[in-house]
C-alpha atoms as a PDB file:
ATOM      1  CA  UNK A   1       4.260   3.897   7.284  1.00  0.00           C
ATOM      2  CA  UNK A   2       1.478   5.610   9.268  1.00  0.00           C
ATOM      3  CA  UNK A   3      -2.081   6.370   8.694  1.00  0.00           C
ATOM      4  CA  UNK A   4      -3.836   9.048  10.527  1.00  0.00           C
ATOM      5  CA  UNK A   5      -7.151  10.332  11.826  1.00  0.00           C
ATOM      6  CA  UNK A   6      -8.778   6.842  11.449  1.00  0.00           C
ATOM      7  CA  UNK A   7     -12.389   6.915  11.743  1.00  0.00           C
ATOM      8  CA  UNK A   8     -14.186   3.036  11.917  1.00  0.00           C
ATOM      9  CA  UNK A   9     -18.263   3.976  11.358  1.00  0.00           C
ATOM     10  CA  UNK A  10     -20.187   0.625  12.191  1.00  0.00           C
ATOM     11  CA  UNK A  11     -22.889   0.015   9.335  1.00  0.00           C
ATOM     12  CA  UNK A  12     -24.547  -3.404   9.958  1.00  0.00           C
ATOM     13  CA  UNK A  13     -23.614  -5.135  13.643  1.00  0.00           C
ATOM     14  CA  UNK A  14     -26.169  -7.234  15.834  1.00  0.00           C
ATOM     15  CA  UNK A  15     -27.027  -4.507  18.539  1.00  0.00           C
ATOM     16  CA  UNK A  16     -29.031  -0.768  17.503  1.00  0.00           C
ATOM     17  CA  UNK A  17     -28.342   1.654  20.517  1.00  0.00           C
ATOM     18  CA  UNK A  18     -29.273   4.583  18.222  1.00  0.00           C
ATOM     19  CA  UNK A  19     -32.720   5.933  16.695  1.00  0.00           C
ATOM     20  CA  UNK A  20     -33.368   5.296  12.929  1.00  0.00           C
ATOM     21  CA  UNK A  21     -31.101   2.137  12.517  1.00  0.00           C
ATOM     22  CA  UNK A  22     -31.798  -1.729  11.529  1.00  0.00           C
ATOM     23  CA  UNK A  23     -29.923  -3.999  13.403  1.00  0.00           C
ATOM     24  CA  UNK A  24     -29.115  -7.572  12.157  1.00  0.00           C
ATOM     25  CA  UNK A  25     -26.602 -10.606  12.188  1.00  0.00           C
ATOM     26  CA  UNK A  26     -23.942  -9.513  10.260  1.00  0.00           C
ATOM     27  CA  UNK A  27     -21.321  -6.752  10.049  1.00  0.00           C
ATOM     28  CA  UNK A  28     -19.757  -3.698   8.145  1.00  0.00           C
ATOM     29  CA  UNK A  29     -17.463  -0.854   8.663  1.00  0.00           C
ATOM     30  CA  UNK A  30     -16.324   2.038   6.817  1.00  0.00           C
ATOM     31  CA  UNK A  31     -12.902   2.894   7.398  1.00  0.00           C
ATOM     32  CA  UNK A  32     -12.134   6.897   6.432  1.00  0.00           C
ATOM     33  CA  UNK A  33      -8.666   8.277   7.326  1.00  0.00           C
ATOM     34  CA  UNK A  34      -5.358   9.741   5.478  1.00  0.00           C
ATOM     35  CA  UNK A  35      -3.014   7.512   4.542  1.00  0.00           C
ATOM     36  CA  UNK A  36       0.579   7.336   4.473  1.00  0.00           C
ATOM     37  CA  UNK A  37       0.928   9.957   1.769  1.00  0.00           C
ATOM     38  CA  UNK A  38      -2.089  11.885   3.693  1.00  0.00           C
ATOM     39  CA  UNK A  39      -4.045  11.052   0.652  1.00  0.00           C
ATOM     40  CA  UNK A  40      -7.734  11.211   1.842  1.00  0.00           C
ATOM     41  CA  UNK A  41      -9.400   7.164   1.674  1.00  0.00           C
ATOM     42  CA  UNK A  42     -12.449   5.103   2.323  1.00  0.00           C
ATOM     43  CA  UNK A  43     -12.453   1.609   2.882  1.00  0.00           C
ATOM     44  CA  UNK A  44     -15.224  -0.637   3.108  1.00  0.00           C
ATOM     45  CA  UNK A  45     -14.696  -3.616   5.231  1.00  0.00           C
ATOM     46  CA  UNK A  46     -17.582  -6.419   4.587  1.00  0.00           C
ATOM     47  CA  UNK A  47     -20.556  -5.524   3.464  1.00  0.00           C
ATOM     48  CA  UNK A  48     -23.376  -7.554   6.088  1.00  0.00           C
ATOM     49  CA  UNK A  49     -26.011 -10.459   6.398  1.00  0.00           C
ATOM     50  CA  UNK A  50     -29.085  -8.478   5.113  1.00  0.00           C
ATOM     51  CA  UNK A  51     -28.948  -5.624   2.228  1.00  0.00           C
ATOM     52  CA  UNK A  52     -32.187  -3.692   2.676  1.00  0.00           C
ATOM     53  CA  UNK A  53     -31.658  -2.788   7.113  1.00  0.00           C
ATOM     54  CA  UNK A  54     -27.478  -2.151   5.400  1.00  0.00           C
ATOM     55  CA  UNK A  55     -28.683   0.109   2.470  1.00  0.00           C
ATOM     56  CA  UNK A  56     -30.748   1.873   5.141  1.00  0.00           C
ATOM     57  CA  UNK A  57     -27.914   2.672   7.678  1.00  0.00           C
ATOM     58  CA  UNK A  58     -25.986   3.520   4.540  1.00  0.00           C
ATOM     59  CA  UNK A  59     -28.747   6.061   3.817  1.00  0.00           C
ATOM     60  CA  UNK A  60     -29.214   6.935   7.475  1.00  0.00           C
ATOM     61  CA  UNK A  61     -25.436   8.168   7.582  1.00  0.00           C
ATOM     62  CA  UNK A  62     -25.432   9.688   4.472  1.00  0.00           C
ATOM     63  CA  UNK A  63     -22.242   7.989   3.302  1.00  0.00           C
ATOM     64  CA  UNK A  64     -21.631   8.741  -0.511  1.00  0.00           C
ATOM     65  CA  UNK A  65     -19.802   5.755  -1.846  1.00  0.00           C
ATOM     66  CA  UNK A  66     -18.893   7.144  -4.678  1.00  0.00           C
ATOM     67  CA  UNK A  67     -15.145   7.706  -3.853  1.00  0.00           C
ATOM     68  CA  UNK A  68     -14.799   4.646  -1.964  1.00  0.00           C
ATOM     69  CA  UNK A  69     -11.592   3.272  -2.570  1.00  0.00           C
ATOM     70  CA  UNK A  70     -12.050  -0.757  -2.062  1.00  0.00           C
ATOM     71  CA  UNK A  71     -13.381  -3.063  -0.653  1.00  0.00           C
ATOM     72  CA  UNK A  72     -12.154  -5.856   1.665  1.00  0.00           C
ATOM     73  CA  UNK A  73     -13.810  -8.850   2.518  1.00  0.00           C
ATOM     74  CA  UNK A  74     -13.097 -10.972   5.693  1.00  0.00           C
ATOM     75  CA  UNK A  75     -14.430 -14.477   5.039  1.00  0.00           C
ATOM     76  CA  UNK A  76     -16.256 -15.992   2.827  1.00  0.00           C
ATOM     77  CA  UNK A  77     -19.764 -16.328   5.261  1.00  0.00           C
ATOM     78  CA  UNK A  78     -23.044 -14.709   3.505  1.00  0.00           C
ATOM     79  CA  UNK A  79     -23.626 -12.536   6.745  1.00  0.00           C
ATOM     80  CA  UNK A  80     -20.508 -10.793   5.991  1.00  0.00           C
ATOM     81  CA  UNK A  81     -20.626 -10.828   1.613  1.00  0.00           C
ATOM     82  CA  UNK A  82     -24.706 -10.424   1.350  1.00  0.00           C
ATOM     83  CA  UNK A  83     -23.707  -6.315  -0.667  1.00  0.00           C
ATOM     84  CA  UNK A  84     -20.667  -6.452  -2.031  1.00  0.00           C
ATOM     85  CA  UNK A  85     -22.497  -5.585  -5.570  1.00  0.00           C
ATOM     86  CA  UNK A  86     -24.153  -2.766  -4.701  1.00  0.00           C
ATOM     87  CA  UNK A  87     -21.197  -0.868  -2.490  1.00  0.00           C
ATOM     88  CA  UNK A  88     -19.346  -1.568  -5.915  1.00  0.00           C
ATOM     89  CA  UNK A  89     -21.850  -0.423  -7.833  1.00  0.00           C
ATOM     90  CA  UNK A  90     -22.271   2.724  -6.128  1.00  0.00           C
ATOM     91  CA  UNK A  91     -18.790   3.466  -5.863  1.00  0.00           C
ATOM     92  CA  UNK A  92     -18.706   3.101  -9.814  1.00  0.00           C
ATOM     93  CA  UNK A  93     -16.265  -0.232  -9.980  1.00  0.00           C
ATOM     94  CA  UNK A  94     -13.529  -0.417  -7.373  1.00  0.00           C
ATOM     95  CA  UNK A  95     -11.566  -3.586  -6.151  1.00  0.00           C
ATOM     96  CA  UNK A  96     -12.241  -6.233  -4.269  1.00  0.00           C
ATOM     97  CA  UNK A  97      -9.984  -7.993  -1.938  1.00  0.00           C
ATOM     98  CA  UNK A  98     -10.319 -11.555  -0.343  1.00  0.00           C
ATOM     99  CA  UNK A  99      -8.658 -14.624   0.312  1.00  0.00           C
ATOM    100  CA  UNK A 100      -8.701 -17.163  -2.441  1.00  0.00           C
ATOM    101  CA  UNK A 101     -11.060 -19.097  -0.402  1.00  0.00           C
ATOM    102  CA  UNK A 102     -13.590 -16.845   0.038  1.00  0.00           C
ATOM    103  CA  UNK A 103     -15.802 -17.515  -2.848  1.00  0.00           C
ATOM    104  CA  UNK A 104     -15.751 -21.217  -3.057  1.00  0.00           C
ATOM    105  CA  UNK A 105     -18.302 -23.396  -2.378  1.00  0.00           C
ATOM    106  CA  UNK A 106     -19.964 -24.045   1.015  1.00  0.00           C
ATOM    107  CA  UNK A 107     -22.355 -25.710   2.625  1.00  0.00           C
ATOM    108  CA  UNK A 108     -23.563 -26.509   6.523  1.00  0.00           C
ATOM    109  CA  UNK A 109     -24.388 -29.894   7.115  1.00  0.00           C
ATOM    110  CA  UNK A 110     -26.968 -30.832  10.010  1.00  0.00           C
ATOM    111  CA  UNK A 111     -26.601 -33.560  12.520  1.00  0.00           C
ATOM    112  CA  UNK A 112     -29.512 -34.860  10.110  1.00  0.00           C
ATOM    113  CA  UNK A 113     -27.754 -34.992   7.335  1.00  0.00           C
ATOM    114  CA  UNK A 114     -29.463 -31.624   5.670  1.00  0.00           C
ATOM    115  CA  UNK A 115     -27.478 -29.369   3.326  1.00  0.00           C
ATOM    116  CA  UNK A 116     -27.939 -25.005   3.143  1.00  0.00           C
ATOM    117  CA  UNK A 117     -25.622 -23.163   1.539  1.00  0.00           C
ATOM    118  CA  UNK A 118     -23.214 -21.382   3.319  1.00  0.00           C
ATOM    119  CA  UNK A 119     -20.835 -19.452   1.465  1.00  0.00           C
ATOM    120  CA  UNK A 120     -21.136 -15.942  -0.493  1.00  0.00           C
ATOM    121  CA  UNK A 121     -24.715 -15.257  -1.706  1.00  0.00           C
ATOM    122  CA  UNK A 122     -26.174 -16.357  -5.156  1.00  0.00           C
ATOM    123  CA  UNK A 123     -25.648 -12.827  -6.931  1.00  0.00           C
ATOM    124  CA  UNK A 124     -22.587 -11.236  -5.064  1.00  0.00           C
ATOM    125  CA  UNK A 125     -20.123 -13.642  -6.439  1.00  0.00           C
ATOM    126  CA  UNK A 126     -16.656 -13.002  -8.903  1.00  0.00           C
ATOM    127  CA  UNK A 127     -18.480 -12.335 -11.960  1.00  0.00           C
ATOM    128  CA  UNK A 128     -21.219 -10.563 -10.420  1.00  0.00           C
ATOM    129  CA  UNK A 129     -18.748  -8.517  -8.756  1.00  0.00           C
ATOM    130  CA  UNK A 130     -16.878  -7.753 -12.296  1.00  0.00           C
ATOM    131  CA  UNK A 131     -20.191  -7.083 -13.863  1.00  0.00           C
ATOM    132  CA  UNK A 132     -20.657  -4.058 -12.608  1.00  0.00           C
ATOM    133  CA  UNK A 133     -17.057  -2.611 -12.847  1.00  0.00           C
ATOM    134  CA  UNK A 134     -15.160  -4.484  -9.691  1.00  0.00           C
ATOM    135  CA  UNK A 135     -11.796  -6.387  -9.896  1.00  0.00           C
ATOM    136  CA  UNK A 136     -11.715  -9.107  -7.343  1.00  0.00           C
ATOM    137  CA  UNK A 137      -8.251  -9.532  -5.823  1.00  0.00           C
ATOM    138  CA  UNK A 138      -7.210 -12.626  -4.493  1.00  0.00           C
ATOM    139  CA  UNK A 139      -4.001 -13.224  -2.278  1.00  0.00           C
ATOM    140  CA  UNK A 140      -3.936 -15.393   0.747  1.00  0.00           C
ATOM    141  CA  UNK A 141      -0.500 -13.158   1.597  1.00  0.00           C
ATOM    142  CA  UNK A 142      -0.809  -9.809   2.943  1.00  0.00           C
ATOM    143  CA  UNK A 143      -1.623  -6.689   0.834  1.00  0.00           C
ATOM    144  CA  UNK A 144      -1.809  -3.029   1.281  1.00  0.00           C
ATOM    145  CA  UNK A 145      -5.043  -2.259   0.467  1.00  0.00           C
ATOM    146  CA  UNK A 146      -3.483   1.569   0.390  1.00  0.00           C
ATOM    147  CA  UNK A 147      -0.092   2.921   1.469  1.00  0.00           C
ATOM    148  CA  UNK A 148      -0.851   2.259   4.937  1.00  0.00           C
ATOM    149  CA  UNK A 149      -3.620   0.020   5.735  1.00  0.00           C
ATOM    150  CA  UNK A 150      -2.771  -3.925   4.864  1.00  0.00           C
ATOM    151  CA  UNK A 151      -4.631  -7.248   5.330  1.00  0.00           C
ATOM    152  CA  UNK A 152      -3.355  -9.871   7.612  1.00  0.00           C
ATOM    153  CA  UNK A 153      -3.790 -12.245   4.760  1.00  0.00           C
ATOM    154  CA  UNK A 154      -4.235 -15.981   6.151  1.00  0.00           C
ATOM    155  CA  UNK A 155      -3.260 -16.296   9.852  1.00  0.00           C
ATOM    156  CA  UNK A 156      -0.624 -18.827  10.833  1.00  0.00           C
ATOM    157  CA  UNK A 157      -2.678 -20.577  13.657  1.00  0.00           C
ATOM    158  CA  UNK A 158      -0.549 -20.339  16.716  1.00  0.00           C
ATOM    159  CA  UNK A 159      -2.230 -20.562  19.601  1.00  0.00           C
ATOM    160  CA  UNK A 160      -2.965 -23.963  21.830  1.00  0.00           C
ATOM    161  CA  UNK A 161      -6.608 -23.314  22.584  1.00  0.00           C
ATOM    162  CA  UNK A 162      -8.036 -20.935  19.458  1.00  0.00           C
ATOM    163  CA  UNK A 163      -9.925 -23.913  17.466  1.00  0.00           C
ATOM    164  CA  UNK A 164     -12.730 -23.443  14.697  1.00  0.00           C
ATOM    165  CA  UNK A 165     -15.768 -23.652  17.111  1.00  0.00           C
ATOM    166  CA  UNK A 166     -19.153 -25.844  15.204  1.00  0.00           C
ATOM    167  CA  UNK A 167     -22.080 -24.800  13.939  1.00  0.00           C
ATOM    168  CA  UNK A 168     -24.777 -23.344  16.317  1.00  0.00           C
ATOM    169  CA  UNK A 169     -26.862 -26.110  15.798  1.00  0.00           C
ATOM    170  CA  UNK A 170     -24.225 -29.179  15.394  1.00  0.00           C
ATOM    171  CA  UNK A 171     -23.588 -30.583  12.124  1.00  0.00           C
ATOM    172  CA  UNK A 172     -20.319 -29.984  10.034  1.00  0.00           C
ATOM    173  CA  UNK A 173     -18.739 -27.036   7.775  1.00  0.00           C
ATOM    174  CA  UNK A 174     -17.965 -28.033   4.540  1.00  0.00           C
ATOM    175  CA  UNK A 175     -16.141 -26.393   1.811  1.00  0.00           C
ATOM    176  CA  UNK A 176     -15.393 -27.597  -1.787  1.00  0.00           C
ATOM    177  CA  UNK A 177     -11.653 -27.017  -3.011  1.00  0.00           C
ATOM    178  CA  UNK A 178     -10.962 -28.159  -6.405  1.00  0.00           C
ATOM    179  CA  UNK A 179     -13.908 -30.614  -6.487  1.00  0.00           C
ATOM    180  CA  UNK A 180     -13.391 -32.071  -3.430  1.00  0.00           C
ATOM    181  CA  UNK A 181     -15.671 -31.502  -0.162  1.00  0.00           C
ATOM    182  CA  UNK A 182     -13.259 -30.945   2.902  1.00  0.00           C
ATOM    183  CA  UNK A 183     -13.941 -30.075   6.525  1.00  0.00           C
ATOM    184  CA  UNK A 184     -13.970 -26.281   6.510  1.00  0.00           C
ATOM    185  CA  UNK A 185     -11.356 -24.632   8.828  1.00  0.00           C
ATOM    186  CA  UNK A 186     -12.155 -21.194   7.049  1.00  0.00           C
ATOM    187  CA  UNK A 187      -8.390 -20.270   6.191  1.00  0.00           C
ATOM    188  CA  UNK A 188      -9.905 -17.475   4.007  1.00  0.00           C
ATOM    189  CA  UNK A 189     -10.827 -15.214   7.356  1.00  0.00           C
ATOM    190  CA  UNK A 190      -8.325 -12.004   7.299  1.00  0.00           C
ATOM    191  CA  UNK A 191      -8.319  -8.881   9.678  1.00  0.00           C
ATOM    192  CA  UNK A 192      -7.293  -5.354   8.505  1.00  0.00           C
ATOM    193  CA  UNK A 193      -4.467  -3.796  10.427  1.00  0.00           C
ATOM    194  CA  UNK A 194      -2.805  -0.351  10.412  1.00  0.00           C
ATOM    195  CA  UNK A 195      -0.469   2.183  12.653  1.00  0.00           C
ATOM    196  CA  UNK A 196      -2.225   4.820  13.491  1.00  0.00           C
ATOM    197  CA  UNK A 197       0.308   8.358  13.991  1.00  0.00           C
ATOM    198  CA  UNK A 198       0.270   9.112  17.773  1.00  0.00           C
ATOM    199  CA  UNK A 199      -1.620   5.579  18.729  1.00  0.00           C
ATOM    200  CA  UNK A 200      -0.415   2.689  17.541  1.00  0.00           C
ATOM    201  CA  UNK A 201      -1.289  -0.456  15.540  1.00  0.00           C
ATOM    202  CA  UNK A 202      -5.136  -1.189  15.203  1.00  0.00           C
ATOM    203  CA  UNK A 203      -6.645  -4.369  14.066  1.00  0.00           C
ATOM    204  CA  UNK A 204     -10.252  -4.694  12.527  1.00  0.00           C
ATOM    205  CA  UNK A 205     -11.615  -8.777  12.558  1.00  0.00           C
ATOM    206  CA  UNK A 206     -14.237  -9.331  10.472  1.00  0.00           C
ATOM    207  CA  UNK A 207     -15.235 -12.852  12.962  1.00  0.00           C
ATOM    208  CA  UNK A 208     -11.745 -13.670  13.762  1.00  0.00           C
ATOM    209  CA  UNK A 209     -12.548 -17.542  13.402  1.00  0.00           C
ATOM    210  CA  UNK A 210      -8.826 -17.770  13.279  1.00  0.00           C
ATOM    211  CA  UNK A 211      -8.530 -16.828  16.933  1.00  0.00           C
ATOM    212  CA  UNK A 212      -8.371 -12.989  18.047  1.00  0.00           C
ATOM    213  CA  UNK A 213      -5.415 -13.812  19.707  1.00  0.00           C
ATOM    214  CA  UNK A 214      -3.596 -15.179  17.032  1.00  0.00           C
ATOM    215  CA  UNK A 215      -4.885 -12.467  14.595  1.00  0.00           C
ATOM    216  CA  UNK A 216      -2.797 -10.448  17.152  1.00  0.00           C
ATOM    217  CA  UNK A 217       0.390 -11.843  17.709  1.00  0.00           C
ATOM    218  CA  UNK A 218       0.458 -12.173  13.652  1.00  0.00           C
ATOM    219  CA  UNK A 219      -0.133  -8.404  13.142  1.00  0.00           C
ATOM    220  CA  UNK A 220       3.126  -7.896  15.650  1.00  0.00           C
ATOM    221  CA  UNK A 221       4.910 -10.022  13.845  1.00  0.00           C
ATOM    222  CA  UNK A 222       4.291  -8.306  10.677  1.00  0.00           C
ATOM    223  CA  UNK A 223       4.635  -5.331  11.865  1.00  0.00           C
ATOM    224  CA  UNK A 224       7.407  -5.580  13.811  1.00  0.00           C
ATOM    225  CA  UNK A 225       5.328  -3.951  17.100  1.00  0.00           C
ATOM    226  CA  UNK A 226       5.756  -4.983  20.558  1.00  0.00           C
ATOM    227  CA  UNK A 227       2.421  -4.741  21.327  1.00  0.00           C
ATOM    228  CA  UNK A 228      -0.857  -3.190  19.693  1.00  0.00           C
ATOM    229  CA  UNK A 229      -3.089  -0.589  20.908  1.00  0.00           C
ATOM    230  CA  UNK A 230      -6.265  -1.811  19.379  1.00  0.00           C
ATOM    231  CA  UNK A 231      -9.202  -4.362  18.455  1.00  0.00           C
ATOM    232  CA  UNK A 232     -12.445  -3.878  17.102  1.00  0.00           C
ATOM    233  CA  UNK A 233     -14.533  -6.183  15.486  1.00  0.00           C
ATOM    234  CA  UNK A 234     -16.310  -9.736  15.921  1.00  0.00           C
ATOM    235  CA  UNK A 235     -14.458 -12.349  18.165  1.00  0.00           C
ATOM    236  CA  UNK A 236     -16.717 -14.822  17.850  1.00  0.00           C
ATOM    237  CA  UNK A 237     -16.677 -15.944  21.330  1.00  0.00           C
ATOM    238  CA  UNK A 238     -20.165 -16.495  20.879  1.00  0.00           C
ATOM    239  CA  UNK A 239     -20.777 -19.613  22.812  1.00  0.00           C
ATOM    240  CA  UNK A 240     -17.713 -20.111  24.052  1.00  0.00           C
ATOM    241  CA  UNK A 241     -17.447 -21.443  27.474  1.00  0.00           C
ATOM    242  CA  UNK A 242     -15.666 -19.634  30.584  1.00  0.00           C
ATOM    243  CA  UNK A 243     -12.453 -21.087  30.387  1.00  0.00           C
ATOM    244  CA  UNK A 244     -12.004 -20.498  26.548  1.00  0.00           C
ATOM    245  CA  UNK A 245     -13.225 -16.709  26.958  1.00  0.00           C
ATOM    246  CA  UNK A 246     -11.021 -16.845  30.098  1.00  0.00           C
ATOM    247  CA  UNK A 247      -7.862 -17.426  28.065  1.00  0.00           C
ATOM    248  CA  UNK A 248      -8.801 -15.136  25.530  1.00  0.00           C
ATOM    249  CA  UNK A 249      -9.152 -12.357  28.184  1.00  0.00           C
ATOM    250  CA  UNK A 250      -5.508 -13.634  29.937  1.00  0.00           C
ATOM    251  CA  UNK A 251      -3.756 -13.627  26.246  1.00  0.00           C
ATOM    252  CA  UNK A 252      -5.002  -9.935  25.746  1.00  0.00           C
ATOM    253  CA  UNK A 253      -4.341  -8.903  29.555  1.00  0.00           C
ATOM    254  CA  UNK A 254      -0.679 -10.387  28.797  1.00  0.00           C
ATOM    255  CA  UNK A 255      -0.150  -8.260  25.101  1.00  0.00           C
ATOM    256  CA  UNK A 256      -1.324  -4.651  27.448  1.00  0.00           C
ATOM    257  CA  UNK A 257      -4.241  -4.193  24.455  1.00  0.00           C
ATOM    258  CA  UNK A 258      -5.590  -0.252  25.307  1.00  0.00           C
ATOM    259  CA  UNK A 259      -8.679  -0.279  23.409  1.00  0.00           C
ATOM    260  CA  UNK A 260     -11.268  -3.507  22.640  1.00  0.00           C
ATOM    261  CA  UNK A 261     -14.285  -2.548  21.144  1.00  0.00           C
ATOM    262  CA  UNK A 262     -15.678  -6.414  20.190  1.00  0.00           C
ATOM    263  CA  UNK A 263     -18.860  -6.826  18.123  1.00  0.00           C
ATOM    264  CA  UNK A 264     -21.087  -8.982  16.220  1.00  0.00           C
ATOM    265  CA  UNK A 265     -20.799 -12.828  16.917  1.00  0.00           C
ATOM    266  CA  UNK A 266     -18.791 -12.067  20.293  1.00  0.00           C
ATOM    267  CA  UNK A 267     -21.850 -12.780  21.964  1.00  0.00           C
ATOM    268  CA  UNK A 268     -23.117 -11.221  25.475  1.00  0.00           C
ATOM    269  CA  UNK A 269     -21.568 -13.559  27.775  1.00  0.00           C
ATOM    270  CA  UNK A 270     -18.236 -12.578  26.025  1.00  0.00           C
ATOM    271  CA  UNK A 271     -18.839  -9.202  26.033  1.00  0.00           C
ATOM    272  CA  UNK A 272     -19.938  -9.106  29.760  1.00  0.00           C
ATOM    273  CA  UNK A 273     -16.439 -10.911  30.764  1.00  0.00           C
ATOM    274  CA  UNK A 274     -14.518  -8.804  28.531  1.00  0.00           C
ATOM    275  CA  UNK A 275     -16.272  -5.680  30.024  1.00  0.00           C
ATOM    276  CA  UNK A 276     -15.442  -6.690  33.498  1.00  0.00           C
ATOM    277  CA  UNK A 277     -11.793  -7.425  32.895  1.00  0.00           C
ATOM    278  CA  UNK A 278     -11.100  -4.536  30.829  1.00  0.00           C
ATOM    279  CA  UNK A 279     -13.626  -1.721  32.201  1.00  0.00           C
ATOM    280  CA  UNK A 280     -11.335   1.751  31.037  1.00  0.00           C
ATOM    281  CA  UNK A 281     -10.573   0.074  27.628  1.00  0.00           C
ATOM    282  CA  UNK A 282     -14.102  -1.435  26.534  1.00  0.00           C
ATOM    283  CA  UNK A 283     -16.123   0.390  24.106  1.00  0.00           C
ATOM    284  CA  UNK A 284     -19.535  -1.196  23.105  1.00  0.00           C
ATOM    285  CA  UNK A 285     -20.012  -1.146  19.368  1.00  0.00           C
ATOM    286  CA  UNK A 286     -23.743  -1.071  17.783  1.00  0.00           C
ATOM    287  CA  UNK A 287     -25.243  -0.053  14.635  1.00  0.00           C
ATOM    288  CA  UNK A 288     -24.030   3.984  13.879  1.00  0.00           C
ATOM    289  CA  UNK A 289     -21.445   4.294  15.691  1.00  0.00           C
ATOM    290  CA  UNK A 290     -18.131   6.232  14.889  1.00  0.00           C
ATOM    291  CA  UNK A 291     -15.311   5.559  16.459  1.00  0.00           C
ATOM    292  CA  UNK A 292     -12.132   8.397  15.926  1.00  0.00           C
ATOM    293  CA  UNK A 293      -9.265   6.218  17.025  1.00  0.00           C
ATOM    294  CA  UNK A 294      -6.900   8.179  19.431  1.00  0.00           C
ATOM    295  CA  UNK A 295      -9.494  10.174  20.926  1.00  0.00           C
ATOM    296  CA  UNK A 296     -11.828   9.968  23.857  1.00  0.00           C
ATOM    297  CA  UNK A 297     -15.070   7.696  23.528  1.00  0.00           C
ATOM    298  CA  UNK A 298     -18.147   9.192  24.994  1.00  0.00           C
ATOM    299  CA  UNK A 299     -20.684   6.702  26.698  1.00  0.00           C
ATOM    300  CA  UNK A 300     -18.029   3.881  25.793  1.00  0.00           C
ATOM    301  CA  UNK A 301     -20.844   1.618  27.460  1.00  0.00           C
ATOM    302  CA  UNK A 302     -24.354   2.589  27.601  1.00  0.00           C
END
């Protein structure tokens, strides 16, 4: 079950390399291919931290929305949920996928004791979602978005060093399941993956706070691949230290990955060390750029 000509167009990521585009923390792609009945789709994958610079790329690239196909969401963190209304608004009602944790109730806690919210914006929630023609699907087990293209659902976590790294500032994540606060470990974050005809299987992380290398060895394992051609998307290596990013780079030397295009909260140091140890396979991702899996990247680092 194949999809081809896979195009990944990055709407909202941290870094602008291109004229006319807003840059901010948070992320979005469009996924456009043929699927495995070579029907024609588009895919949104999260829709980013800050709607008015996301709406602008959207208008920048001239993407019509109105045959999008569905929407997927990663996690449920605001700089990944912030539009999720308006994409399905625009595309006239379409679904919604996500983990059954995604729209709960979250909060970060400071070292001090202070409480912000944390979870999917006021607004951009279930029933705002349905109110304007979506239907929210919820499945923490894999599902194929369309014949082809599947979530990882939750990922089994596997590995001895991938851990759920703090807050940037200290404190605690805190999530409320069934009226109870708990210690977030953010077992709603899910990855797309596919097999792309002539390249192999591709995974897209939304922050991969279940560990990009167990993300990985899931997707061969549901798959059935021996090894997988592809990642793009956050990491979120972002201040890791050497020895963590160090393993990360080892575990992804070990599976043979051929292309790693890392984004968003990978953070530079990350994307420095994963530059050096992978120099023919990196590709930088910023705001605008399209990526046609399978064929050459031009100026895969600027």
């Amino acid at each position: 079950m194949s999809i081809r000509n896979l195009k990944i167009t990055t709407l909202a990521d941290n870094l602008v390399l291109k004229g006319g585009f807003h840059g901010q923390w948070g992320l979005s792609f469009l996924l456009t291919f043929e699927d495995s009945q070579r029907v024609k789709r588009k895919i949104m994958f999260d829709t980013a931290n800050d709607k008015e610079p996301f709406m602008h790329n959207l208008k920048k690239l001239k993407i019509d929305l109105s045959d999008l196909d569905a929407v997927v969401l990663s996690h449920g963190h605001g700089d990944h949920t912030v539009a999720t209304v308006e994409v399905v608004r625009e595309a006239g009602g379409c679904p919604v996928y996500a983990h059954p944790h995604c729209f709960l109730q979250r909060f970060y806690i400071s070292k001090e004791g202070k409480r912000r919210e944390g979870g999917v914006p006021e607004g951009e929630r279930i029933s705002d979602i349905e109110a304007v023609g979506g239907e929210v699907i919820l499945s923490k087990e894999p599902v194929e978005v369309v014949p082809g293209l599947w979530t990882t659902g939750q990922v089994p976590r596997v590995t001895d060093f991938e851990v759920i790294s703090p807050p940037s500032n200290g404190g605690r994540r805190v999530i409320v399941i069934e009226g109870e606060e708990r210690d977030d470990k953010i077992l709603c974050d899910q990855s797309l993956w596919a097999y792309v005809e002539n390249v192999g299987p591709q995974i897209i992380t939304g922050c991969a706070h279940s560990g990009p290398v167990n993300i990985l060895l899931h997707v061969k394992e549901l798959g059935g691949f021996d090894k997988i051609h592809g990642l793009i998307g956050g990491t979120h290596l972002v201040g890791r230290d050497n020895s963590y990013i160090q393993k990360t780079i080892d575990s992804f030397t070990q599976e043979g990955i051929d292309f790693l295009s890392p984004c968003h909260c990978t953070g530079f140091k990350a994307m420095a060390m994963l530059w050096r140890a992978f120099p023919e396979s990196f590709v930088l991702n910023y705001c605008g750029r399209e990526l046609n899996i399978g064929q050459k990247v031009e100026s895969p680092v600027i």
